[in-house]
N, C-alpha and C. Protein backbone atom coordinates (compact mmCIF):
# COMPACT_ATOMS: atom_id res chain seq x y z
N UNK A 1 -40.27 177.29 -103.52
CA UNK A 1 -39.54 176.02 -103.65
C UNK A 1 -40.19 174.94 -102.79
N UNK A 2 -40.05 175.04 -101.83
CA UNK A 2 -41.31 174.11 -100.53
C UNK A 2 -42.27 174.12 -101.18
N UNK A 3 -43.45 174.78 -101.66
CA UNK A 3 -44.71 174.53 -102.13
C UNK A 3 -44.39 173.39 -103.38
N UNK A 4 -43.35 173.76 -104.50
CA UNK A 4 -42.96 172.61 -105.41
C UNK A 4 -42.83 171.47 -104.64
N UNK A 5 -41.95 171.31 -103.84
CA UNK A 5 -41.69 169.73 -103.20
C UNK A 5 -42.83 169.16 -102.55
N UNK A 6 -43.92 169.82 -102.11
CA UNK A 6 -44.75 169.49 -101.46
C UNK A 6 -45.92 168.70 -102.49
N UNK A 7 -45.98 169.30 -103.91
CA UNK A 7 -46.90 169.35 -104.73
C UNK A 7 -46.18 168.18 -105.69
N UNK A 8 -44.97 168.11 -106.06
CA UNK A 8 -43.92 166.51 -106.64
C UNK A 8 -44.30 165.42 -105.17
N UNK A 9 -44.37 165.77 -104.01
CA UNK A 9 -44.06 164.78 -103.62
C UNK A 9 -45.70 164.04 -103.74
N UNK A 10 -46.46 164.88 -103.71
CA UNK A 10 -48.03 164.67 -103.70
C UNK A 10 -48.26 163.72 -104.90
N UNK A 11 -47.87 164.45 -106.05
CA UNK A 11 -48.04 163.74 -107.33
C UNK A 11 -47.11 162.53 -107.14
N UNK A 12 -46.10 162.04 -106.61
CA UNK A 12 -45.21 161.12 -106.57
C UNK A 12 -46.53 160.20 -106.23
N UNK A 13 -47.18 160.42 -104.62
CA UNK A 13 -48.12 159.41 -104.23
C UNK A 13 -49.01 159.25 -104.89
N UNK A 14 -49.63 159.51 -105.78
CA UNK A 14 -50.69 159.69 -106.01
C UNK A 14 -50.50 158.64 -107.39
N UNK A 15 -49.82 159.06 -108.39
CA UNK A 15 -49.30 157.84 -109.13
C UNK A 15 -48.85 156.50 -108.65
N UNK A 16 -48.03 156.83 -107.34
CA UNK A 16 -47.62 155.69 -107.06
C UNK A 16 -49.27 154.54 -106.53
N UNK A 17 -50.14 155.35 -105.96
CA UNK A 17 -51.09 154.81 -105.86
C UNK A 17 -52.15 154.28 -107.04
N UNK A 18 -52.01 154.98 -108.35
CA UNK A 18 -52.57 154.39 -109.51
C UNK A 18 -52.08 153.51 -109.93
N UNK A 19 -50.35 153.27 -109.68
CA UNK A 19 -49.59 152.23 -110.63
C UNK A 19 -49.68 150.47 -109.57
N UNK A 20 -50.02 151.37 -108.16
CA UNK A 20 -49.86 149.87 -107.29
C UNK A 20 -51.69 149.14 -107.35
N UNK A 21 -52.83 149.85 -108.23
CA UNK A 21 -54.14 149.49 -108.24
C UNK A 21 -54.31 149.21 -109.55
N UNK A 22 -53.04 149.40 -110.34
CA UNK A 22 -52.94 148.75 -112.06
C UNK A 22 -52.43 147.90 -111.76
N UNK A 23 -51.51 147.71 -110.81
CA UNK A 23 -50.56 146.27 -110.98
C UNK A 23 -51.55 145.23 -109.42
N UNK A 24 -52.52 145.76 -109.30
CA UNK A 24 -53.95 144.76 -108.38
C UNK A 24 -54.57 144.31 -109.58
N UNK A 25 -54.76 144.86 -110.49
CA UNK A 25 -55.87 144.60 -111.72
C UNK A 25 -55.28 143.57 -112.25
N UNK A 26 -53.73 144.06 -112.59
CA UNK A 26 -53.14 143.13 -113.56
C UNK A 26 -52.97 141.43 -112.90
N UNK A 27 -52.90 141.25 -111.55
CA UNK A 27 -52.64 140.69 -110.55
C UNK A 27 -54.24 139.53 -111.12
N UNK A 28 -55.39 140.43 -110.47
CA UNK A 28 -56.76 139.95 -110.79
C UNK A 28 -56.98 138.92 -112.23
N UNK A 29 -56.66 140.20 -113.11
CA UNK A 29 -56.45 139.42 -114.48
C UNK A 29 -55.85 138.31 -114.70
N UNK A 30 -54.66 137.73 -114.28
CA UNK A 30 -53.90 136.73 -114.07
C UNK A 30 -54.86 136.01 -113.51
N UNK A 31 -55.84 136.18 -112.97
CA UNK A 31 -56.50 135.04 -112.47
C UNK A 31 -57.82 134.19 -113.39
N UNK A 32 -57.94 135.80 -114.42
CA UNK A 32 -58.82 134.92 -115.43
C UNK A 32 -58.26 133.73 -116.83
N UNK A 33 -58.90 132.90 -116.68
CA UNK A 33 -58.19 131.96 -117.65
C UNK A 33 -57.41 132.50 -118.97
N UNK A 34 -58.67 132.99 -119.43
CA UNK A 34 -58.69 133.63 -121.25
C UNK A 34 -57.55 134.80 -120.91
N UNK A 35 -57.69 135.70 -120.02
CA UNK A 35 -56.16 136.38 -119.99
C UNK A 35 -54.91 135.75 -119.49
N UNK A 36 -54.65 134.98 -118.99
CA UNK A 36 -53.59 134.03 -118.38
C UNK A 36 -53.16 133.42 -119.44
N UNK A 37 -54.04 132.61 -120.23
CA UNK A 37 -53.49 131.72 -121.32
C UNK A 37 -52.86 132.66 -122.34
N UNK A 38 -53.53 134.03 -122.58
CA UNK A 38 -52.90 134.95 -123.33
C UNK A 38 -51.67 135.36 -123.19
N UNK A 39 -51.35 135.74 -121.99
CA UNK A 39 -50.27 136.25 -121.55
C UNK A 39 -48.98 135.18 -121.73
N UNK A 40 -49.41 134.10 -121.23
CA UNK A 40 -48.86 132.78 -121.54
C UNK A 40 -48.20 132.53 -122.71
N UNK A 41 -49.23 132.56 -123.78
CA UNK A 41 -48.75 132.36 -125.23
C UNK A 41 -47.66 133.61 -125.54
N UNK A 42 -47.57 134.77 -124.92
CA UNK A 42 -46.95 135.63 -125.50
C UNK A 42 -45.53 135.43 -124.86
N UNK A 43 -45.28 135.09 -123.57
CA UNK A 43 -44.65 134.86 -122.49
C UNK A 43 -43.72 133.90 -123.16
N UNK A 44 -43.95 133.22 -124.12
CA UNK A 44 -43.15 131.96 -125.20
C UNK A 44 -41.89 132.66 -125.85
N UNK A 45 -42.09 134.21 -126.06
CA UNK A 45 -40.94 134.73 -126.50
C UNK A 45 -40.56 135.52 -125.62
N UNK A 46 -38.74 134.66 -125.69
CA UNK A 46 -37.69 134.53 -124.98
C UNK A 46 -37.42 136.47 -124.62
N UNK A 47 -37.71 137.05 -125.84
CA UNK A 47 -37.32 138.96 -125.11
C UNK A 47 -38.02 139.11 -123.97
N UNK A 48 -38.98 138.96 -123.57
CA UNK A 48 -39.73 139.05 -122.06
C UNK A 48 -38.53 138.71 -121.17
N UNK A 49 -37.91 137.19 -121.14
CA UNK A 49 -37.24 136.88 -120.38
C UNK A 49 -36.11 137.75 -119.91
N UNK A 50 -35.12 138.57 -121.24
CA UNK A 50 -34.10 138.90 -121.37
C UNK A 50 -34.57 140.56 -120.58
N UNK A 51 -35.57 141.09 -121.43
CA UNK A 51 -35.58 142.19 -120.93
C UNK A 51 -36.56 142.41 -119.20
N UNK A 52 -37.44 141.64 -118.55
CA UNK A 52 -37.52 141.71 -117.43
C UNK A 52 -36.54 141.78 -116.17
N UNK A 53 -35.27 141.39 -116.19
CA UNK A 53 -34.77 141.54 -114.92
C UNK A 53 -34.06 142.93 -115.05
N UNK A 54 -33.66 143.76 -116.58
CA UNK A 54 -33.22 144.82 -116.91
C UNK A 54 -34.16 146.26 -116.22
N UNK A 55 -35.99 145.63 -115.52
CA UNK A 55 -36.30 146.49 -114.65
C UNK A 55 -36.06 146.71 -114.03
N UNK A 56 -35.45 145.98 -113.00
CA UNK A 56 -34.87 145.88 -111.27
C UNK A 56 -33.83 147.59 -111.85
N UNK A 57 -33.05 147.85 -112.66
CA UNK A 57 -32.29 149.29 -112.64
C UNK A 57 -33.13 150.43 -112.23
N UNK A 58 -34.46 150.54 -112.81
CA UNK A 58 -34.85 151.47 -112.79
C UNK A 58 -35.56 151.56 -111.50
N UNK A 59 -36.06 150.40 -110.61
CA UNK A 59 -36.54 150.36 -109.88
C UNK A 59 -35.29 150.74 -108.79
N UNK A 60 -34.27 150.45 -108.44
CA UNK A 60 -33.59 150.23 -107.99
C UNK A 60 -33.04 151.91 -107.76
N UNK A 61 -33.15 152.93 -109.42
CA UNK A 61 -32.58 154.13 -109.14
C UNK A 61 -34.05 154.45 -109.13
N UNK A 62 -35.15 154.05 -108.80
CA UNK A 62 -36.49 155.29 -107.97
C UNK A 62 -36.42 155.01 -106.47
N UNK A 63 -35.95 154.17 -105.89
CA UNK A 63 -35.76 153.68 -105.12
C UNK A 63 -34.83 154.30 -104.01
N UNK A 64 -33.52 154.31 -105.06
CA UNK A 64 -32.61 155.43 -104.79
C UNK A 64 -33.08 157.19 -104.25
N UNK A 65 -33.98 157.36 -105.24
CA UNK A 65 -34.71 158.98 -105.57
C UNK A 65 -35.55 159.30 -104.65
N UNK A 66 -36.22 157.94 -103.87
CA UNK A 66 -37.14 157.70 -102.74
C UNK A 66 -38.89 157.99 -103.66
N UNK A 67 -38.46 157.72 -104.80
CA UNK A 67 -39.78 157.59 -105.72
C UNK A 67 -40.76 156.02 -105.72
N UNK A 68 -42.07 156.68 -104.92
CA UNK A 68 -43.00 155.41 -104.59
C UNK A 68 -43.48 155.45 -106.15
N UNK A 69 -43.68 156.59 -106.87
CA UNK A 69 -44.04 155.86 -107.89
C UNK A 69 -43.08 155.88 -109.18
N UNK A 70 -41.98 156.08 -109.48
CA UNK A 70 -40.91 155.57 -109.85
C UNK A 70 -40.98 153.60 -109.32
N UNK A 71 -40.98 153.37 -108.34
CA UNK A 71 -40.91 152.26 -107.74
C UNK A 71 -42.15 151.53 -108.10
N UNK A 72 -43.05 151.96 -108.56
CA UNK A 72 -44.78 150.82 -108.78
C UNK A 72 -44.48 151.25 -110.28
N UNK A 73 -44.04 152.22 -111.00
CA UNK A 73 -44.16 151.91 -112.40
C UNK A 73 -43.29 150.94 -112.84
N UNK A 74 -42.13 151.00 -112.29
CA UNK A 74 -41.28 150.02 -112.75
C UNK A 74 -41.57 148.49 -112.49
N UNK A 75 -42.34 148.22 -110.98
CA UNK A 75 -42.99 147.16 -111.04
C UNK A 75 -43.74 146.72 -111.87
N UNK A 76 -45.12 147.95 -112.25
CA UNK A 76 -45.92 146.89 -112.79
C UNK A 76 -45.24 147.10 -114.65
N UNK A 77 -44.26 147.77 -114.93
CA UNK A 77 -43.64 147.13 -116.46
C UNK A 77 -43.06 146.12 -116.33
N UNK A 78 -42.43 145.17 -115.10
CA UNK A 78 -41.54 144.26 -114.90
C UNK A 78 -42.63 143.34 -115.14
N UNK A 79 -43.71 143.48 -114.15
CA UNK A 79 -44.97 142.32 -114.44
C UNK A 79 -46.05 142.44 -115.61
N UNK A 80 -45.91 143.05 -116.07
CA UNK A 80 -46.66 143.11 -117.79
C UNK A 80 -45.66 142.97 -119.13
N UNK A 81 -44.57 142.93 -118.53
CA UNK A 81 -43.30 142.71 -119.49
C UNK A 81 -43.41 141.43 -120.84
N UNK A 82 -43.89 140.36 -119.40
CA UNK A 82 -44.25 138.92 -119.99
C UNK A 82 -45.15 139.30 -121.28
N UNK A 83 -45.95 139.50 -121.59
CA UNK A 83 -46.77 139.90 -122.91
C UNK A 83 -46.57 141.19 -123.99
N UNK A 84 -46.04 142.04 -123.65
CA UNK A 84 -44.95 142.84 -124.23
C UNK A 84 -45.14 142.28 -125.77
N UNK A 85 -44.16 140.90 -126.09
CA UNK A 85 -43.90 140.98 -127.50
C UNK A 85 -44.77 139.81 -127.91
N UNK A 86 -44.78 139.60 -129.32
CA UNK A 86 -45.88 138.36 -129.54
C UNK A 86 -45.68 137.65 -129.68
N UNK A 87 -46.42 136.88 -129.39
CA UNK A 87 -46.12 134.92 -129.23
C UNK A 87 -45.13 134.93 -130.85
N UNK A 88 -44.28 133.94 -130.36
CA UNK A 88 -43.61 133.38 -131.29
C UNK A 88 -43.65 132.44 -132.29
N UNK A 89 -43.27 132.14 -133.78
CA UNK A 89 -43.49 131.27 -134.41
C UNK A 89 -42.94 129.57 -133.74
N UNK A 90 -41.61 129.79 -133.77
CA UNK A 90 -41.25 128.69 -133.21
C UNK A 90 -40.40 128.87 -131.37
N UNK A 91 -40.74 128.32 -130.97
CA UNK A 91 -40.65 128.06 -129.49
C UNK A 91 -39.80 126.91 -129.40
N UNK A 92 -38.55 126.57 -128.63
CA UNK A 92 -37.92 125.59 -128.45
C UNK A 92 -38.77 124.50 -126.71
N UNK A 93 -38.24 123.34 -126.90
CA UNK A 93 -39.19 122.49 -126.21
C UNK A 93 -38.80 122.68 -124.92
N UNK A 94 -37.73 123.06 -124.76
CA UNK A 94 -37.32 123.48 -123.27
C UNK A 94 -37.87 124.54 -122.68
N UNK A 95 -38.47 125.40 -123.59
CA UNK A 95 -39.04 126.49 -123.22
C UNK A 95 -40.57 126.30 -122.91
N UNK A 96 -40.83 125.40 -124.31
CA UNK A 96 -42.11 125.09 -123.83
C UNK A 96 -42.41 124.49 -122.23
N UNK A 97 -41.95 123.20 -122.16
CA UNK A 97 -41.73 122.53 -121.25
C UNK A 97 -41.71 123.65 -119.45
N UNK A 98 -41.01 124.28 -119.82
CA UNK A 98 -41.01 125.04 -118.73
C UNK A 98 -41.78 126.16 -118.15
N UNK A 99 -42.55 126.57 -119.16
CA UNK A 99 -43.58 127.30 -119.21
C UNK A 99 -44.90 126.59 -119.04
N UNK A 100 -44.91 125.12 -119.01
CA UNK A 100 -46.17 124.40 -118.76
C UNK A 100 -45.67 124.05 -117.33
N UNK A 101 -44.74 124.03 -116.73
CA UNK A 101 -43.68 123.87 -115.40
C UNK A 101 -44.75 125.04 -114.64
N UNK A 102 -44.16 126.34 -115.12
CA UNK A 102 -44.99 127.62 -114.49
C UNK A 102 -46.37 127.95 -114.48
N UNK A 103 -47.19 127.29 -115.16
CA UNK A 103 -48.80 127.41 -115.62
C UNK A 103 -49.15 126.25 -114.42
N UNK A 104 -48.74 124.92 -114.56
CA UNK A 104 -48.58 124.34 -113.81
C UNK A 104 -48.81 124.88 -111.67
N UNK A 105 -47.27 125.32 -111.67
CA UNK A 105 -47.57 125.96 -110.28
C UNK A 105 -48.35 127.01 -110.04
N UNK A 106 -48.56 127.67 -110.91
CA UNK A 106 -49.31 129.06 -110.46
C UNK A 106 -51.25 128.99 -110.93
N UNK A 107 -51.72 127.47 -111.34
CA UNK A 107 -52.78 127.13 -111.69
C UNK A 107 -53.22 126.45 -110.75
N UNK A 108 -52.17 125.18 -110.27
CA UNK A 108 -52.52 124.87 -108.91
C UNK A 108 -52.78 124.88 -107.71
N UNK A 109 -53.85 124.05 -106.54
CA UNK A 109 -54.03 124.52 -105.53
C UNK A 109 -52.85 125.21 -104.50
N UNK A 110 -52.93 125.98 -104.06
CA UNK A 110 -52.09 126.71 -102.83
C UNK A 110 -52.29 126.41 -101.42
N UNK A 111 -50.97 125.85 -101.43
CA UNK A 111 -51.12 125.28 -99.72
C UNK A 111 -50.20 126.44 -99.20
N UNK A 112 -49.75 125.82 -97.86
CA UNK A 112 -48.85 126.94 -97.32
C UNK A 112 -47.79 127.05 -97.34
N UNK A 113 -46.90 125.77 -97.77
CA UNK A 113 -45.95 126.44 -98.44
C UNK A 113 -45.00 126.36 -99.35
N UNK A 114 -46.18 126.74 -100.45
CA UNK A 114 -46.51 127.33 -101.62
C UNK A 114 -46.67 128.91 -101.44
N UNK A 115 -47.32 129.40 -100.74
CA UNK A 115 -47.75 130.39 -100.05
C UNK A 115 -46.68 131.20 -100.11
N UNK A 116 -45.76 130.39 -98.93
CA UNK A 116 -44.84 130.98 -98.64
C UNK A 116 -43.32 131.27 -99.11
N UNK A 117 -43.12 130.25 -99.88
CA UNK A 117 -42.49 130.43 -101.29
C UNK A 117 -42.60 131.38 -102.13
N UNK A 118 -44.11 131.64 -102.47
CA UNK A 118 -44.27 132.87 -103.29
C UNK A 118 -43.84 133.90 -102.69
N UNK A 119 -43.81 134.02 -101.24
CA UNK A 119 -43.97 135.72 -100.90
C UNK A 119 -42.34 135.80 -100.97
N UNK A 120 -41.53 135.19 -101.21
CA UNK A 120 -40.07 135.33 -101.08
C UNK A 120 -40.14 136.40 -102.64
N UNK A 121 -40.74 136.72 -103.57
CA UNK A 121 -41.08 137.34 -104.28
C UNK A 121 -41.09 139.04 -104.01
N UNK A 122 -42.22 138.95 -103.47
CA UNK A 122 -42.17 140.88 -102.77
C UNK A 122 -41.66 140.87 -101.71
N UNK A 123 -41.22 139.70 -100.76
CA UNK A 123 -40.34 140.39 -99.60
C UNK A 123 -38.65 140.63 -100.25
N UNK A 124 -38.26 139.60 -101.64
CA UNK A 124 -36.96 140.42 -101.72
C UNK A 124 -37.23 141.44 -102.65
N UNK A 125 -38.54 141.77 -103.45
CA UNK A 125 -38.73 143.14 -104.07
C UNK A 125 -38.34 144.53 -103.11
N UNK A 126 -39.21 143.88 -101.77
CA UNK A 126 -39.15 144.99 -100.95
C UNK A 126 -37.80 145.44 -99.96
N UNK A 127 -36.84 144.14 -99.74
CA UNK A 127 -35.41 144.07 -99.38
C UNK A 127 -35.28 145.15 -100.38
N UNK A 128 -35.02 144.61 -102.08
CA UNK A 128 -34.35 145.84 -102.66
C UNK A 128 -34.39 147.11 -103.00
N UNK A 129 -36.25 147.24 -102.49
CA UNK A 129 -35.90 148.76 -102.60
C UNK A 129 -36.14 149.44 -101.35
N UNK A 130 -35.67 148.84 -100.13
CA UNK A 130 -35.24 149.18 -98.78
C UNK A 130 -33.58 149.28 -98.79
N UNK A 131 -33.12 148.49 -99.46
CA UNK A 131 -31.19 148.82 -100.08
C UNK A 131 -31.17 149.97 -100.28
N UNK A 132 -31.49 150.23 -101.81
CA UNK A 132 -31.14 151.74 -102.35
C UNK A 132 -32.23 152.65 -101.64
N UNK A 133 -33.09 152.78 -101.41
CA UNK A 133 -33.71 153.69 -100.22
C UNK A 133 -32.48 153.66 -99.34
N UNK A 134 -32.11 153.17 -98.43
CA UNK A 134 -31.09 153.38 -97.77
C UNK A 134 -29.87 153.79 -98.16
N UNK A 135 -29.71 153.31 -99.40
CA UNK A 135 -28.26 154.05 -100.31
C UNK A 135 -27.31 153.08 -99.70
N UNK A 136 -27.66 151.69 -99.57
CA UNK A 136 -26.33 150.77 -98.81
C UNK A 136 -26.52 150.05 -100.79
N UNK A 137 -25.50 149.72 -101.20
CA UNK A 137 -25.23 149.35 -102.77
C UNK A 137 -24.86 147.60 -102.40
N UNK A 138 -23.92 148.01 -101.66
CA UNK A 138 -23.98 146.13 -101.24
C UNK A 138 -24.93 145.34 -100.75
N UNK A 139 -25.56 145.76 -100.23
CA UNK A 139 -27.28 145.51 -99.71
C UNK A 139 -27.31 145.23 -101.02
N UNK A 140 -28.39 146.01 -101.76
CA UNK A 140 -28.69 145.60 -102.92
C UNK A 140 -28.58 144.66 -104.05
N UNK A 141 -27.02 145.05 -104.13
CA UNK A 141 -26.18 143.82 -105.27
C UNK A 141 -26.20 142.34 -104.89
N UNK A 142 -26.13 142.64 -103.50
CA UNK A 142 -26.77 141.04 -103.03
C UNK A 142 -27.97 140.85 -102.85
N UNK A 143 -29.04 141.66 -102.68
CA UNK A 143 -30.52 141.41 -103.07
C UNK A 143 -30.94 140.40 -104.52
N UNK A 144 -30.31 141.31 -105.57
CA UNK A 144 -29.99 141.02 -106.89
C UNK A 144 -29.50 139.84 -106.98
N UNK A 145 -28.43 139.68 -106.38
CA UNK A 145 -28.02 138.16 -107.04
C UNK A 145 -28.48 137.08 -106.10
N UNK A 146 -28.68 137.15 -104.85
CA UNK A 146 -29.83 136.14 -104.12
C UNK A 146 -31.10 136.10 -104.75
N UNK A 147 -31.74 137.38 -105.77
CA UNK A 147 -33.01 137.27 -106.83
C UNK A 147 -32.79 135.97 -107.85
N UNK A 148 -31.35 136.72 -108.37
CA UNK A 148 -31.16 135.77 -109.25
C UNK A 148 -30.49 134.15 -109.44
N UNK A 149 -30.12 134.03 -108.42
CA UNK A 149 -29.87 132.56 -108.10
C UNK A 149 -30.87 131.52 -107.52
N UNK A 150 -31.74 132.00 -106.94
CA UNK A 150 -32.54 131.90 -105.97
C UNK A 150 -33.77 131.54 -107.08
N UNK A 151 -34.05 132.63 -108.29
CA UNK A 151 -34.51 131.82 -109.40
C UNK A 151 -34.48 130.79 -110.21
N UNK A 152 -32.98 130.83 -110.22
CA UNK A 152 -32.22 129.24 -111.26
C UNK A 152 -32.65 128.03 -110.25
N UNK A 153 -32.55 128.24 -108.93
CA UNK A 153 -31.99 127.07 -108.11
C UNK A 153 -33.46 126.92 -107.97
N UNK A 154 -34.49 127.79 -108.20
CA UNK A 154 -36.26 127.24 -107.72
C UNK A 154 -36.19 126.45 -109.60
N UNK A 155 -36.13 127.04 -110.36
CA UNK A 155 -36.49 126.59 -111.61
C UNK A 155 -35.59 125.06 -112.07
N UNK A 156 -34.66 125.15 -111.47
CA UNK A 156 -33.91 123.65 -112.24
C UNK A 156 -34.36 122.72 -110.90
N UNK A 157 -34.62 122.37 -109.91
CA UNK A 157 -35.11 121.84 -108.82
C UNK A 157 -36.34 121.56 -109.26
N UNK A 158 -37.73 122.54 -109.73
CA UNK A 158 -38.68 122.00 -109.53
C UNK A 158 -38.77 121.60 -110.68
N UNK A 159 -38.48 122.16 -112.02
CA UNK A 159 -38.82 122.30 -113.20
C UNK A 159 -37.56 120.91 -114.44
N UNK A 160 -36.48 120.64 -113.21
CA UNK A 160 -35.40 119.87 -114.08
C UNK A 160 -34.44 120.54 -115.28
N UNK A 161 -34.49 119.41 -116.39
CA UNK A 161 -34.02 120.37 -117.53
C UNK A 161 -34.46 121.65 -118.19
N UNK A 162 -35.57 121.56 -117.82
CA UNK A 162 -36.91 122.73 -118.67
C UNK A 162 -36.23 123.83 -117.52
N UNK A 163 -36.15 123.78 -116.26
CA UNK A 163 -35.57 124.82 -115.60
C UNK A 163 -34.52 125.46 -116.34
N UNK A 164 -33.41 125.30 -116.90
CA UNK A 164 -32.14 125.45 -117.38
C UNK A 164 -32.91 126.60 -118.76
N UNK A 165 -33.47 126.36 -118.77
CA UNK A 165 -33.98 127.62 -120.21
C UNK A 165 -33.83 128.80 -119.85
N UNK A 166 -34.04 129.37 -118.48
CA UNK A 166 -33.65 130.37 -118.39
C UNK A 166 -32.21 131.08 -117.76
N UNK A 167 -31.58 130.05 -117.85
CA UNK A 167 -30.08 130.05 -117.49
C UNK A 167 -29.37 131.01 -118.34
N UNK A 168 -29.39 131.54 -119.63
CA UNK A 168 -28.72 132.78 -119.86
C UNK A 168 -29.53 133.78 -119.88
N UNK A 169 -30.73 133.81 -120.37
CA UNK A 169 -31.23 134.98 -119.72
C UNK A 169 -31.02 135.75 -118.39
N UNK A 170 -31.11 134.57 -117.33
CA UNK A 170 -31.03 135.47 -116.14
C UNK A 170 -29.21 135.57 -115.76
N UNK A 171 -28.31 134.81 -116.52
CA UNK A 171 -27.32 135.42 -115.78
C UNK A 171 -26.94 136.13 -116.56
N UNK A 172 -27.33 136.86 -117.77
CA UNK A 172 -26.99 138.03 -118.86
C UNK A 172 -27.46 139.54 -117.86
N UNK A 173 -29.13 139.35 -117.40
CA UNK A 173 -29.72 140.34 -116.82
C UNK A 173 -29.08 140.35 -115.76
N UNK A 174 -28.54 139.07 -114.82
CA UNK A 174 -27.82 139.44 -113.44
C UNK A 174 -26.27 140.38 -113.86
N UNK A 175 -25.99 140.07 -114.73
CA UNK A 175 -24.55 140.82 -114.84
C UNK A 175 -25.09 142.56 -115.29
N UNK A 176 -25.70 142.27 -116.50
CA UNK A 176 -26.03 143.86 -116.93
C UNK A 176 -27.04 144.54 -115.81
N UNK A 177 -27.68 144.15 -115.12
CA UNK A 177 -28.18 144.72 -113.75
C UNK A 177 -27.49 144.85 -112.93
N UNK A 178 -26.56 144.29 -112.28
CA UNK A 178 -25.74 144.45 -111.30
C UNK A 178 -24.67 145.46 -111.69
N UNK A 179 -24.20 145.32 -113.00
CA UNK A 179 -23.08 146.46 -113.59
C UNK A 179 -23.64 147.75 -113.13
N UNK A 180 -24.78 147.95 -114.02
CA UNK A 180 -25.36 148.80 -114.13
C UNK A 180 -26.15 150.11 -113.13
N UNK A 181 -26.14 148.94 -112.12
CA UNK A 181 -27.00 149.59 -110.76
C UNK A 181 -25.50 150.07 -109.96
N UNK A 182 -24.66 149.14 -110.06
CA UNK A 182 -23.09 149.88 -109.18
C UNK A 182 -22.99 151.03 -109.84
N UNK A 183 -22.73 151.31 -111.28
CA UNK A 183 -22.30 152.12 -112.17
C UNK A 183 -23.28 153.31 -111.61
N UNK A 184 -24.34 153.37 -111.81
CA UNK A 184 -25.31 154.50 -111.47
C UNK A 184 -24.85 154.63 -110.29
N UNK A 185 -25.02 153.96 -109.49
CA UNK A 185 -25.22 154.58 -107.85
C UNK A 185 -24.08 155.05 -107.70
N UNK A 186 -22.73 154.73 -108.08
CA UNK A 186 -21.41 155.39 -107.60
C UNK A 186 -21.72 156.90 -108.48
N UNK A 187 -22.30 156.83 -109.75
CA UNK A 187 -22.52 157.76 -110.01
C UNK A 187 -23.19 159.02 -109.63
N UNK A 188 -24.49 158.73 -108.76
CA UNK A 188 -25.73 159.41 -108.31
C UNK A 188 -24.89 159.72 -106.38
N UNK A 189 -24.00 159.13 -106.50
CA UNK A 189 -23.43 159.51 -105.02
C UNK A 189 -22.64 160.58 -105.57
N UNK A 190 -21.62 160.45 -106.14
CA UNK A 190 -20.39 161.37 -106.87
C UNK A 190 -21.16 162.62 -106.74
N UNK A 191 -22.38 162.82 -107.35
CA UNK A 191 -23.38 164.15 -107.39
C UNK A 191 -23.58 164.64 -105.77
């Protein structure tokens, strides 16, 4: 039994280390034009939107499991999510608009803080899966919804009306994520 746990936990790292040097690549890639603009165009349809914050569950129960790579796969599907489905025929202008909002900041020069704005990104990735690692649920649920407010309030601020496009997406995913992650964890404690 020890030799199994020793040999899962091995393989745990070891993936977790392939999935965190796929999601460096994917990272890299983002930096080349011709893949950026790609991703971009695909990024136009709205299911990316809906189904990305629906990762934070799974991350949230590897997290729980104390799975590093449970925890980098679910990352890097959250960040390859965006291209997932294919560009769309018709695109509404708010969407457009706001997606030239995001090409915009993430094309432009980087000062510091810009910088530091961004990292509010993986430091509350890493808040939330220091929550359920810890097994505190209120931790978390407020990770989650400081994610998700914290998004609206950067996107309608910098972005204006074009911000507001993602206003039901993310409070559809904040509710069915937040349900969902209480629901499990009261569940995965009960056990």
């Amino acid at each position: 039994m020890m030799m199994n746990l020793t040999i899962i936990k091995k393989l745990d790292r070891v993936a977790a280390i392939i999935f965190a040097l796929l999601t460096l690549v994917f990272l890299y890639m983002m930096t080349r034009e011709t893949f950026f603009e790609w991703a971009f165009e695909r990024h136009q349809n709205q299911l990316s939107w809906y189904i990305r914050p629906l990762f934070l569950i799974p991350f949230c129960y590897f997290a729980f499991r104390r799975s590093l790579a449970g925890i980098m796969i679910s990352l890097f599907a959250l960040l390859t999510s965006m291209f997932w489905f294919p560009q769309p025929e018709v695109v509404s202008e708010q969407v457009k608009e706001f997606l030239r909002f995001e090409r915009q900041y993430l094309t432009t020069d980087w000062n510091s803080a810009k910088i530091l704005l961004t990292t509010t990104v993986p430091i509350s990735l890493s808040l939330l899966a220091l929550a359920f690692w810890k097994r505190n649920l209120w931790f978390g649920v407020t990770v989650i919804v400081l994610m998700a407010v914290g998004k609206l309030i950067w996107s309608v601020y910098n972005a204006g009306d074009a911000g507001m496009s993602i206003l039901v997406p993310a409070l559809i995913g904040l509710v069915i994520c937040s349900l969902l992650v209480v629901l499990g964890f009261r569940r995965m404690q009960a056990r």
